[in-house]
C-alpha atoms as a PDB file:
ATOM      1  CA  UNK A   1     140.688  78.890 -44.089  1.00  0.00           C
ATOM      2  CA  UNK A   2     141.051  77.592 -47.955  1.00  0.00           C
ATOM      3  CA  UNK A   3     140.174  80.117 -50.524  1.00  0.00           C
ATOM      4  CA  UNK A   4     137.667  80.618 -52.960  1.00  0.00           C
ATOM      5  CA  UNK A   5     139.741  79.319 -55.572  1.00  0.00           C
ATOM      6  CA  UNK A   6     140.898  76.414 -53.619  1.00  0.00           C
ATOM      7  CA  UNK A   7     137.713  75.067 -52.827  1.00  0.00           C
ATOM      8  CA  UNK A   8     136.273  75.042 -56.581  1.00  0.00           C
ATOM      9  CA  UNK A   9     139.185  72.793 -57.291  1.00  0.00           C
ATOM     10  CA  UNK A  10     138.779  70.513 -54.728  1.00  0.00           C
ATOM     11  CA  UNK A  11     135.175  70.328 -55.821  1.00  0.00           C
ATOM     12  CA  UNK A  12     136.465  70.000 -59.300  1.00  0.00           C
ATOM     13  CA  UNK A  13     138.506  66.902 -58.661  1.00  0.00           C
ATOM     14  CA  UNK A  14     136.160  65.601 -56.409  1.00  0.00           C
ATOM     15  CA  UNK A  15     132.975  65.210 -58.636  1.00  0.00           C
ATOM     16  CA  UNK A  16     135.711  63.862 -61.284  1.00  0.00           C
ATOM     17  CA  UNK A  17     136.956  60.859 -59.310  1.00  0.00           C
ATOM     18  CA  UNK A  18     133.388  59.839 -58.995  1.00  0.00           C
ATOM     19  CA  UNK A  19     132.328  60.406 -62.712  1.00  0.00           C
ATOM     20  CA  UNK A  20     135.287  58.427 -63.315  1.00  0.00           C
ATOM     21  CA  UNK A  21     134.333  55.938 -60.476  1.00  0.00           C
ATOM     22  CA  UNK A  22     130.749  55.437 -62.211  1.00  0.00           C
ATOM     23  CA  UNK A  23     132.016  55.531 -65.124  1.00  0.00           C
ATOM     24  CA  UNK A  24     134.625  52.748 -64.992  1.00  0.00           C
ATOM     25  CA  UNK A  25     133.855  48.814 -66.218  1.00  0.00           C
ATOM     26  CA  UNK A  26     133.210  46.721 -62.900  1.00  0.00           C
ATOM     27  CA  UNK A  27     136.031  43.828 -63.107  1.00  0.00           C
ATOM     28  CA  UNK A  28     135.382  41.485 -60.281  1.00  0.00           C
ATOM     29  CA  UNK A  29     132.051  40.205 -62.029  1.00  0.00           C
ATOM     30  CA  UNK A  30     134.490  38.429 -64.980  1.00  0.00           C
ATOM     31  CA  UNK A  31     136.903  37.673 -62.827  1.00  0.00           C
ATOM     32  CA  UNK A  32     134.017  35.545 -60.160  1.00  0.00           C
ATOM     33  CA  UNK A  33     132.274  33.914 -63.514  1.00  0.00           C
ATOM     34  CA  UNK A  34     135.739  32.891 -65.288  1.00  0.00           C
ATOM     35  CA  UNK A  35     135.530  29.573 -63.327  1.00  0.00           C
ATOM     36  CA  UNK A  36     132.100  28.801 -64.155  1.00  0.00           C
ATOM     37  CA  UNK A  37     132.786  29.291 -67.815  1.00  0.00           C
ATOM     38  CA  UNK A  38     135.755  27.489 -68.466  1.00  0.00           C
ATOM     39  CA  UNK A  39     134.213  24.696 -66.229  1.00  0.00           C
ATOM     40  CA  UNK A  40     131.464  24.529 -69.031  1.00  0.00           C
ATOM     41  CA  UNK A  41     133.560  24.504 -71.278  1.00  0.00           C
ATOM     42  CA  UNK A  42     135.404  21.676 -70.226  1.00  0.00           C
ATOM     43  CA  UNK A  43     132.278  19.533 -69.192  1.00  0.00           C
ATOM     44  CA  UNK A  44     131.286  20.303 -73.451  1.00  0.00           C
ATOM     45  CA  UNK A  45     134.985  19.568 -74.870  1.00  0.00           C
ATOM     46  CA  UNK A  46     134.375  16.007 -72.449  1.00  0.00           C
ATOM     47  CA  UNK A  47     130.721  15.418 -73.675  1.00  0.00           C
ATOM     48  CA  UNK A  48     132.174  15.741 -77.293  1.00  0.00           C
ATOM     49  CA  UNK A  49     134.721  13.530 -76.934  1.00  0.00           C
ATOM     50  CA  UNK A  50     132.863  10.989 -75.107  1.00  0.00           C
ATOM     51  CA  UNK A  51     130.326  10.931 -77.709  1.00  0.00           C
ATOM     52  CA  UNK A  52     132.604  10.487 -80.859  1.00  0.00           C
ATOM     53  CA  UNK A  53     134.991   7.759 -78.781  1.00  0.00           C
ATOM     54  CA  UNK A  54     131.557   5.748 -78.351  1.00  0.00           C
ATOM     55  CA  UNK A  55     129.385   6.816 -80.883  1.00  0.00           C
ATOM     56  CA  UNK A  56     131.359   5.529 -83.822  1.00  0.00           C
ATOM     57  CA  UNK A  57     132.015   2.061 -82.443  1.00  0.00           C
ATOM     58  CA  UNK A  58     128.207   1.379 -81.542  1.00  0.00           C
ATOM     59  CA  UNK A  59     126.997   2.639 -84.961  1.00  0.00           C
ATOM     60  CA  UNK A  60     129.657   0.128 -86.431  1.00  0.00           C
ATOM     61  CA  UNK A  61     128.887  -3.120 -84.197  1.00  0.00           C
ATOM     62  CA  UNK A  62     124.775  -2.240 -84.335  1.00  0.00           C
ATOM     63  CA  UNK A  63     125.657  -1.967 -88.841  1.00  0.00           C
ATOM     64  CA  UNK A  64     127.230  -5.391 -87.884  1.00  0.00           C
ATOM     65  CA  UNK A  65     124.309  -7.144 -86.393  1.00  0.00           C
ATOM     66  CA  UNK A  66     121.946  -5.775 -88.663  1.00  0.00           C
ATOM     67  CA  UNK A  67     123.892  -7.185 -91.715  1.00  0.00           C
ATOM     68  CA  UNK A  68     124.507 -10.098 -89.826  1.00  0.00           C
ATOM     69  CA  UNK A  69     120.651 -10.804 -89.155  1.00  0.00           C
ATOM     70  CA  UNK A  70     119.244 -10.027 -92.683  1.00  0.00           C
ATOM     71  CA  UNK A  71     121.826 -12.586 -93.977  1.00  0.00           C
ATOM     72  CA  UNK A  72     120.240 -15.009 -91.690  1.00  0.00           C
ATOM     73  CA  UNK A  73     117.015 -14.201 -92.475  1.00  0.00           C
ATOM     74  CA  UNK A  74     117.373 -14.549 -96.302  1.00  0.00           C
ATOM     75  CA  UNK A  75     119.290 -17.861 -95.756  1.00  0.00           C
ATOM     76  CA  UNK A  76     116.446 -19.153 -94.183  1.00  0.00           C
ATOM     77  CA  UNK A  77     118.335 -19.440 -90.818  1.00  0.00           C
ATOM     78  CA  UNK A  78     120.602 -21.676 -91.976  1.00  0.00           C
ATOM     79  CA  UNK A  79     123.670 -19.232 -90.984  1.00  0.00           C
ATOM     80  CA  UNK A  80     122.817 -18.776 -87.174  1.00  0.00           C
ATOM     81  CA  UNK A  81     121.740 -14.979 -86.415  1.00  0.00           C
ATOM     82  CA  UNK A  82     123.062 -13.255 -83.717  1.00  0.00           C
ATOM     83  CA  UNK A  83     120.312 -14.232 -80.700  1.00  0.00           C
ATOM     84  CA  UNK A  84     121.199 -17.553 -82.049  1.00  0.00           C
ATOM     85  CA  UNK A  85     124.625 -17.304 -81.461  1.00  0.00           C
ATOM     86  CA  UNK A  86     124.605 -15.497 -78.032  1.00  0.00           C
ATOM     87  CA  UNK A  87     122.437 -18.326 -77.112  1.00  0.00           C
ATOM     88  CA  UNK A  88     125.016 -21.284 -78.046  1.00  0.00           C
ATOM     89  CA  UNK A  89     127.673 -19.171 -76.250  1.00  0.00           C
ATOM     90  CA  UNK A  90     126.393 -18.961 -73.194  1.00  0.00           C
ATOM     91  CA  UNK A  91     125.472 -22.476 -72.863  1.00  0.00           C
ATOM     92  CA  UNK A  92     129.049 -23.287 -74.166  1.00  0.00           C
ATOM     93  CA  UNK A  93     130.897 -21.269 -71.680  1.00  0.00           C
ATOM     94  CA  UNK A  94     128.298 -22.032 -68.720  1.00  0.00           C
ATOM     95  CA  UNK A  95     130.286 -25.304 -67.999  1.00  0.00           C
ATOM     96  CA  UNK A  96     133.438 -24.766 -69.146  1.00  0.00           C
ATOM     97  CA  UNK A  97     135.264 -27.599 -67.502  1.00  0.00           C
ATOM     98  CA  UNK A  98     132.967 -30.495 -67.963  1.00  0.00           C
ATOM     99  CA  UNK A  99     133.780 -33.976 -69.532  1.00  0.00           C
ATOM    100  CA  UNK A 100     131.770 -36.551 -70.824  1.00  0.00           C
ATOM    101  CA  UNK A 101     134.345 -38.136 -72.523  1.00  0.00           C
ATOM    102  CA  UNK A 102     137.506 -37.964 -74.615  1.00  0.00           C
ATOM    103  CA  UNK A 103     135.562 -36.155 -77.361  1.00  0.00           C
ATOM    104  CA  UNK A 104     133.255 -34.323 -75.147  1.00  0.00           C
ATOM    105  CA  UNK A 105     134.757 -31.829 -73.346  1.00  0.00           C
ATOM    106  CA  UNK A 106     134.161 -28.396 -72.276  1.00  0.00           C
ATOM    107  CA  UNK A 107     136.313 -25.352 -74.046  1.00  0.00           C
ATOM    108  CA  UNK A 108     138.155 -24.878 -70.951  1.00  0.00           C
ATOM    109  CA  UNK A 109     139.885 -27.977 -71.430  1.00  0.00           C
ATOM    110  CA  UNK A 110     140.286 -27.333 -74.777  1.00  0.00           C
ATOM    111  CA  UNK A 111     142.029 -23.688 -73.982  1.00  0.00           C
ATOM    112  CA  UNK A 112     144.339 -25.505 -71.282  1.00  0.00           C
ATOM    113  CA  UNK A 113     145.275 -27.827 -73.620  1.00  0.00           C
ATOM    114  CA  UNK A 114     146.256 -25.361 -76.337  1.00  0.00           C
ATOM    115  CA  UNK A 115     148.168 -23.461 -73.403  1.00  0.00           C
ATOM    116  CA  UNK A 116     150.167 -26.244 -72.668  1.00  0.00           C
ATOM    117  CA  UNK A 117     151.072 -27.033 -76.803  1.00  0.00           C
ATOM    118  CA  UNK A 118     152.112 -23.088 -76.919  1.00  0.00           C
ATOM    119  CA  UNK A 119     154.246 -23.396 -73.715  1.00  0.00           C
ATOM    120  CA  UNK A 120     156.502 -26.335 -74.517  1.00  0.00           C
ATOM    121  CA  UNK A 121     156.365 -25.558 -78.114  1.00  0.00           C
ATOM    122  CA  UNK A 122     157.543 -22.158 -77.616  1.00  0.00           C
ATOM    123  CA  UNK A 123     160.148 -23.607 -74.896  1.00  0.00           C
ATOM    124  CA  UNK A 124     161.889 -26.040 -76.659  1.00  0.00           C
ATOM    125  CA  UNK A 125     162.378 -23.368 -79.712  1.00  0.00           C
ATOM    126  CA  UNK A 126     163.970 -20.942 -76.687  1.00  0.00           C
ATOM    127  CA  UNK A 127     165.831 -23.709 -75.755  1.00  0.00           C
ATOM    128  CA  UNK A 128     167.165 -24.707 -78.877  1.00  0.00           C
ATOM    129  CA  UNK A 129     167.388 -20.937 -80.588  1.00  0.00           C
ATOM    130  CA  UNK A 130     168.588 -18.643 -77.824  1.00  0.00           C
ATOM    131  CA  UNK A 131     172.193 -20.575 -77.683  1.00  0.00           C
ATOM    132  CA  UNK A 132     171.826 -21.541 -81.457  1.00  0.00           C
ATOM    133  CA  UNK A 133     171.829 -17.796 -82.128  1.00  0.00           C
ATOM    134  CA  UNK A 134     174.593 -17.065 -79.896  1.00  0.00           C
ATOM    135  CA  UNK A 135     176.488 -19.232 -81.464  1.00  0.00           C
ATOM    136  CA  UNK A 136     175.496 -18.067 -84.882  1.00  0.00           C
ATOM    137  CA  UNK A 137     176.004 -13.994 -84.325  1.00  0.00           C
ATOM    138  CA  UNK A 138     179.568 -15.197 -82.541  1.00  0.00           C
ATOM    139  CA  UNK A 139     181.353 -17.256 -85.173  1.00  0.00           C
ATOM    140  CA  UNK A 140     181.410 -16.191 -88.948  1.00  0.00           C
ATOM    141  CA  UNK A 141     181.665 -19.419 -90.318  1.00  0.00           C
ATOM    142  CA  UNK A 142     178.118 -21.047 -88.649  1.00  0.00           C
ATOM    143  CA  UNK A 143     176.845 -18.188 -89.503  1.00  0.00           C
ATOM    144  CA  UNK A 144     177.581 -18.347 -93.051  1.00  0.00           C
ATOM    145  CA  UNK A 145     177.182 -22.138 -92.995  1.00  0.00           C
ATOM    146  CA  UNK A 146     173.440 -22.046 -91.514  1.00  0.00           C
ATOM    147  CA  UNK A 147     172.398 -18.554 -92.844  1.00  0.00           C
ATOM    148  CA  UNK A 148     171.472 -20.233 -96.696  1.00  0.00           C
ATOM    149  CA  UNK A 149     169.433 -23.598 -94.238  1.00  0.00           C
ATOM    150  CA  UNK A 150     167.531 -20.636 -92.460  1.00  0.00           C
ATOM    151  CA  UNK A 151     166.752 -18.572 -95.436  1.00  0.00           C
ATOM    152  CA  UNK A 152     165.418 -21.289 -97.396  1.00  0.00           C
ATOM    153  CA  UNK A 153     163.448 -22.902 -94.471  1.00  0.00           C
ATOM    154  CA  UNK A 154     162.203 -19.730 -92.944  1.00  0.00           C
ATOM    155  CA  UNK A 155     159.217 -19.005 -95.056  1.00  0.00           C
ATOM    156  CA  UNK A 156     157.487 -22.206 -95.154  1.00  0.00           C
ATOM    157  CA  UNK A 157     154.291 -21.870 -94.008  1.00  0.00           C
ATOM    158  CA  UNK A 158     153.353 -23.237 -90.111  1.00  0.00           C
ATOM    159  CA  UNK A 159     150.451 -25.430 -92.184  1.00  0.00           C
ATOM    160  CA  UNK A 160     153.218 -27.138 -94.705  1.00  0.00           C
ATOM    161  CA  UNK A 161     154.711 -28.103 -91.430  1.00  0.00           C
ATOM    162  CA  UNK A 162     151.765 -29.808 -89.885  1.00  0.00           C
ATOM    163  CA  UNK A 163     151.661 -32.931 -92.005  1.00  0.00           C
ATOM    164  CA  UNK A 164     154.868 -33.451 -91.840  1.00  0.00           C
ATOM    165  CA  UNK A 165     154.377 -33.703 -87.922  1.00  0.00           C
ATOM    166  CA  UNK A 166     151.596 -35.800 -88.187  1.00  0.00           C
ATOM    167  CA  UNK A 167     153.737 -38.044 -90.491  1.00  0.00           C
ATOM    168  CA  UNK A 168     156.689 -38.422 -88.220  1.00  0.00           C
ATOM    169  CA  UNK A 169     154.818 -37.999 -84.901  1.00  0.00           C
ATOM    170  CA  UNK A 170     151.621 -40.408 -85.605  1.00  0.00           C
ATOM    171  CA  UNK A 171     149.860 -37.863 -82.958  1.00  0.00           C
ATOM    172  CA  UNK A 172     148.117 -34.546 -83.323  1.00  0.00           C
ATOM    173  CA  UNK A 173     149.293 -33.292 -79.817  1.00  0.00           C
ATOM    174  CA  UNK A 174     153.118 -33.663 -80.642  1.00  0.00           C
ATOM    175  CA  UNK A 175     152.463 -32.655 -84.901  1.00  0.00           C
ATOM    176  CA  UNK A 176     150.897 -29.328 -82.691  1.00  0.00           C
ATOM    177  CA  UNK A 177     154.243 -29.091 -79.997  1.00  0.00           C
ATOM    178  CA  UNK A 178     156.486 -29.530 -83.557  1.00  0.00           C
ATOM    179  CA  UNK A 179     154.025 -26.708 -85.491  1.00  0.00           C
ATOM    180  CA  UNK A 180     154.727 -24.301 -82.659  1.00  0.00           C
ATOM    181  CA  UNK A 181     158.718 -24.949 -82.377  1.00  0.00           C
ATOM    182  CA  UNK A 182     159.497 -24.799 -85.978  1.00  0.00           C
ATOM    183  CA  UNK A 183     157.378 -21.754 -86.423  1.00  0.00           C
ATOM    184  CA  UNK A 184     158.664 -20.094 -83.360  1.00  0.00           C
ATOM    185  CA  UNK A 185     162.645 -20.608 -84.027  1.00  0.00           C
ATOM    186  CA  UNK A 186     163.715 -18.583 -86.691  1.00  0.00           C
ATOM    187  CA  UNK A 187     162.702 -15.217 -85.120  1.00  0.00           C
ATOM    188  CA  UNK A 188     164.015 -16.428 -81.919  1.00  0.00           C
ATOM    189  CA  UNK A 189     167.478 -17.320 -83.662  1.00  0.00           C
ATOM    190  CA  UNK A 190     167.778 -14.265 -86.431  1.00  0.00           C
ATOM    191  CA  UNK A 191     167.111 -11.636 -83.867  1.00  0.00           C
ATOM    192  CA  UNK A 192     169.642 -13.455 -80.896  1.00  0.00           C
ATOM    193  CA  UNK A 193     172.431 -13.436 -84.191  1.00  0.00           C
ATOM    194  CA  UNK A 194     171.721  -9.752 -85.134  1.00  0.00           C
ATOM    195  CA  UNK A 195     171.905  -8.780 -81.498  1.00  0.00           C
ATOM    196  CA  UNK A 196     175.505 -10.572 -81.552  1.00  0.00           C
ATOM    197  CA  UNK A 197     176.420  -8.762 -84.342  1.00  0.00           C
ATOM    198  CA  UNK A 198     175.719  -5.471 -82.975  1.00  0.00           C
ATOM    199  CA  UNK A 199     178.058  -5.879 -80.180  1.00  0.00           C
ATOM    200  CA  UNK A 200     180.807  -3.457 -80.170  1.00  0.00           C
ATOM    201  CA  UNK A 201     184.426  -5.212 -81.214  1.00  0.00           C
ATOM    202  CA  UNK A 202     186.223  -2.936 -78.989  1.00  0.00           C
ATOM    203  CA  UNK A 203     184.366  -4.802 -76.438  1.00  0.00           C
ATOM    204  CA  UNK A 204     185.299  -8.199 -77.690  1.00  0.00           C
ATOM    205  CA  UNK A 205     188.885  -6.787 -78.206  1.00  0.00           C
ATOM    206  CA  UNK A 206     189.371  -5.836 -74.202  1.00  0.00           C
ATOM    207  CA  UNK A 207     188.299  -8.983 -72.844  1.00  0.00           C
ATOM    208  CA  UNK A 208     190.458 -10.826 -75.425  1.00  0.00           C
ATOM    209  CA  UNK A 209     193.673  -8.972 -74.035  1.00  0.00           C
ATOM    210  CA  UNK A 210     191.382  -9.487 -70.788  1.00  0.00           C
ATOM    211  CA  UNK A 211     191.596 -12.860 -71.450  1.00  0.00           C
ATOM    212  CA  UNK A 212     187.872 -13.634 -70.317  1.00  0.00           C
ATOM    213  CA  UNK A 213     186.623 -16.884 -70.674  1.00  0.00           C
ATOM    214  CA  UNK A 214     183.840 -17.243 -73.606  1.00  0.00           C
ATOM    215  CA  UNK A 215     181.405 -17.984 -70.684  1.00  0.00           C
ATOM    216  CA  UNK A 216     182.561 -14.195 -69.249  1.00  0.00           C
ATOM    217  CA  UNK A 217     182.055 -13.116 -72.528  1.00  0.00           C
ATOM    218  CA  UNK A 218     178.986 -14.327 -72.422  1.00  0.00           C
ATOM    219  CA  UNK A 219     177.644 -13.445 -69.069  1.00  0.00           C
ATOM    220  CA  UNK A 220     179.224  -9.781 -69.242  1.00  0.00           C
ATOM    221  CA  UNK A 221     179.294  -8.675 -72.602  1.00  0.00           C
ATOM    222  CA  UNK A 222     177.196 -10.441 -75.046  1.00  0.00           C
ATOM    223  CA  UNK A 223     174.028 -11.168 -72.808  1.00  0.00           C
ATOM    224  CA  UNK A 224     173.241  -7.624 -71.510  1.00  0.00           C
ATOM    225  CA  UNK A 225     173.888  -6.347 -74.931  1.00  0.00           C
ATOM    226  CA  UNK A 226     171.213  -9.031 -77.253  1.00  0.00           C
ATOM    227  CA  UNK A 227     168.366  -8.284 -74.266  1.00  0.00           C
ATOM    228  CA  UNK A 228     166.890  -6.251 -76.119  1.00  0.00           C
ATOM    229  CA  UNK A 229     167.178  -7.883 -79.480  1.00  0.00           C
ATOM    230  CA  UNK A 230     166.481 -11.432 -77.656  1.00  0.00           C
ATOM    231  CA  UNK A 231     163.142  -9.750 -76.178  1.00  0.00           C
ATOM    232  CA  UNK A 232     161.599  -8.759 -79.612  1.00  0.00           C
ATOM    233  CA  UNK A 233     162.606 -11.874 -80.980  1.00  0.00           C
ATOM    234  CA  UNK A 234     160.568 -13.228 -78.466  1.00  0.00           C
ATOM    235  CA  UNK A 235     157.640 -11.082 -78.667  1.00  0.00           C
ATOM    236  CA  UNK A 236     157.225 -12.010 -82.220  1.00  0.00           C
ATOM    237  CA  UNK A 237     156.524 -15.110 -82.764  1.00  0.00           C
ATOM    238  CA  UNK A 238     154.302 -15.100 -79.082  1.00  0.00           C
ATOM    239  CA  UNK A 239     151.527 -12.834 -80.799  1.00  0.00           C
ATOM    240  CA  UNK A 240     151.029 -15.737 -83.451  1.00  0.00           C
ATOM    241  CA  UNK A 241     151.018 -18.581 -80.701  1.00  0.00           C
ATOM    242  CA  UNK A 242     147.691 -19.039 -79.593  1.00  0.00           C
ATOM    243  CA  UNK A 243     146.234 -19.884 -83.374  1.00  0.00           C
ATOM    244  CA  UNK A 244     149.180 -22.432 -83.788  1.00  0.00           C
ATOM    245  CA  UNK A 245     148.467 -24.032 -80.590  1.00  0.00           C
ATOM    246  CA  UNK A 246     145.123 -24.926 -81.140  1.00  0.00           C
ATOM    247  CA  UNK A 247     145.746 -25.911 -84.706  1.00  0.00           C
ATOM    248  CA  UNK A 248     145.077 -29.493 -83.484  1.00  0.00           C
ATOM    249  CA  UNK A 249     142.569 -29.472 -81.443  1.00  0.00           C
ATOM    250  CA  UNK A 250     141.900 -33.566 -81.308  1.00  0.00           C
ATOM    251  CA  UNK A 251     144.514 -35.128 -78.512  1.00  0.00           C
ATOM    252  CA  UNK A 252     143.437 -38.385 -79.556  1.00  0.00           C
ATOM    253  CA  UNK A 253     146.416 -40.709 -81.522  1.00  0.00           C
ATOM    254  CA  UNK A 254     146.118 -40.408 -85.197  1.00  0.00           C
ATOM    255  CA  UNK A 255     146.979 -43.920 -86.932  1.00  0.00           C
ATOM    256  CA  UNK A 256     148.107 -43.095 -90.251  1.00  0.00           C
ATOM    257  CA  UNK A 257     148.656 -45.763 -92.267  1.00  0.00           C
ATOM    258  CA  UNK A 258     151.377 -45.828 -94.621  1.00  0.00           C
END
């Protein structure tokens, strides 16, 4: 049998565990919502973003068409508006490939054909730069022979080369082919010599007590070591290509007399 005493503090402690029970913040109801709330949150931050990556752009190309068509208007149509235009280039690029002729030809043709300038072009200039800027970054004296030719032909401009094409060639589809090497070259060659240059000369030391051929060299030491130099050499010129290729778009003969 408890006492008197005993039981009033067992009451006591009792009917304060469940004040304190009541009392006390209920947790779980936070803790099941959390979720929910940063899901919303997340669905708004996307919204946002959506809005101002889309947004922006339409306001700018609708500003464009707008200007576009009250230009045309006030010309009195005589700059094509923009229904006009959409309507021209979709019957343009409906038939792509047709020919009714050698100056009547779809824009397919025309693309192929530009294609096929920027290929060989951009070939032959490989051909001929690649080794010619081996051969440049490896010996001292080309380099310093040909480094004053390449500095002083370097920045003429791809259109002072065209007539000279056209006056050597007689033809707009080689004048194009000789447009796209000589403009194509000199990045090709400048960035093959620097990569040459970079090479370590312990490297060249070891296989000269090595006594590797200069084709080992080549194949071992040099090549692996101007990839990367060689690529963006490459890349360079390639991004200009497409506009030099279909700088002559006539393949006809051109008969210039003298």
């Amino acid at each position: 049998m408890l006492s008197p005493r005993t039981k009033s503090a067992l009451i006591l402690i009792a009917s304060s565990a469940l004040s304190m029970s009541a009392t006390a913040p209920n947790t779980s109801k936070p803790m099941a919502s959390a979720p929910t709330k940063a899901t919303g949150r997340d669905m708004a931050a996307w919204s946002r973003n959506f809005w101002m990556a889309v947004l922006p752009p339409a306001c700018g190309v609708a500003l464009l068409l707008a200007v576009w068509s009250m230009v045309s208007v006030s010309t009195g149509k005589s700059i094509p508006g923009p229904l006009e235009t959409w309507g021209q280039a979709v019957e343009v690029f409906s038939n792509p490939f047709y020919r009714n002729g050698p100056n009547d030809q779809g824009v397919g043709w025309n693309v192929l054909m530009s294609l096929q300038r920027v290929a060989v072009g951009f070939g032959l200039a490989a051909l001929v730069g690649i080794p010619a800027g081996f051969l440049l970054g490896r010996f001292m004296f080309l380099n310093r022979m040909l480094s004053p030719v390449i500095g002083l032909l370097r920045p003429v401009s791809p259109l002072a080369w065209l007539p000279i094409g056209l006056l050597v060639f007689k033809a707009a589809q080689p004048a194009a082919i000789w447009v796209i090497f000589i403009s194509s070259i000199w990045p090709i060659i400048l960035n093959t010599a620097a990569g040459v240059s970079t090479v370590p000369q312990d490297y060249l030391n070891v296989a000269r007590v090595l006594k590797l051929s200069e084709w080992k060299v080549f194949t071992t030491i040099l090549f692996p070591s101007v990839l990367p130099h060689l690529m963006t050499g490459i890349q360079g010129p390639l991004g200009d290509l497409p506009a030099k290729g279909s700088c002559c778009t006539d393949h006809q003969h051109l008969h210039l007399t003298p």
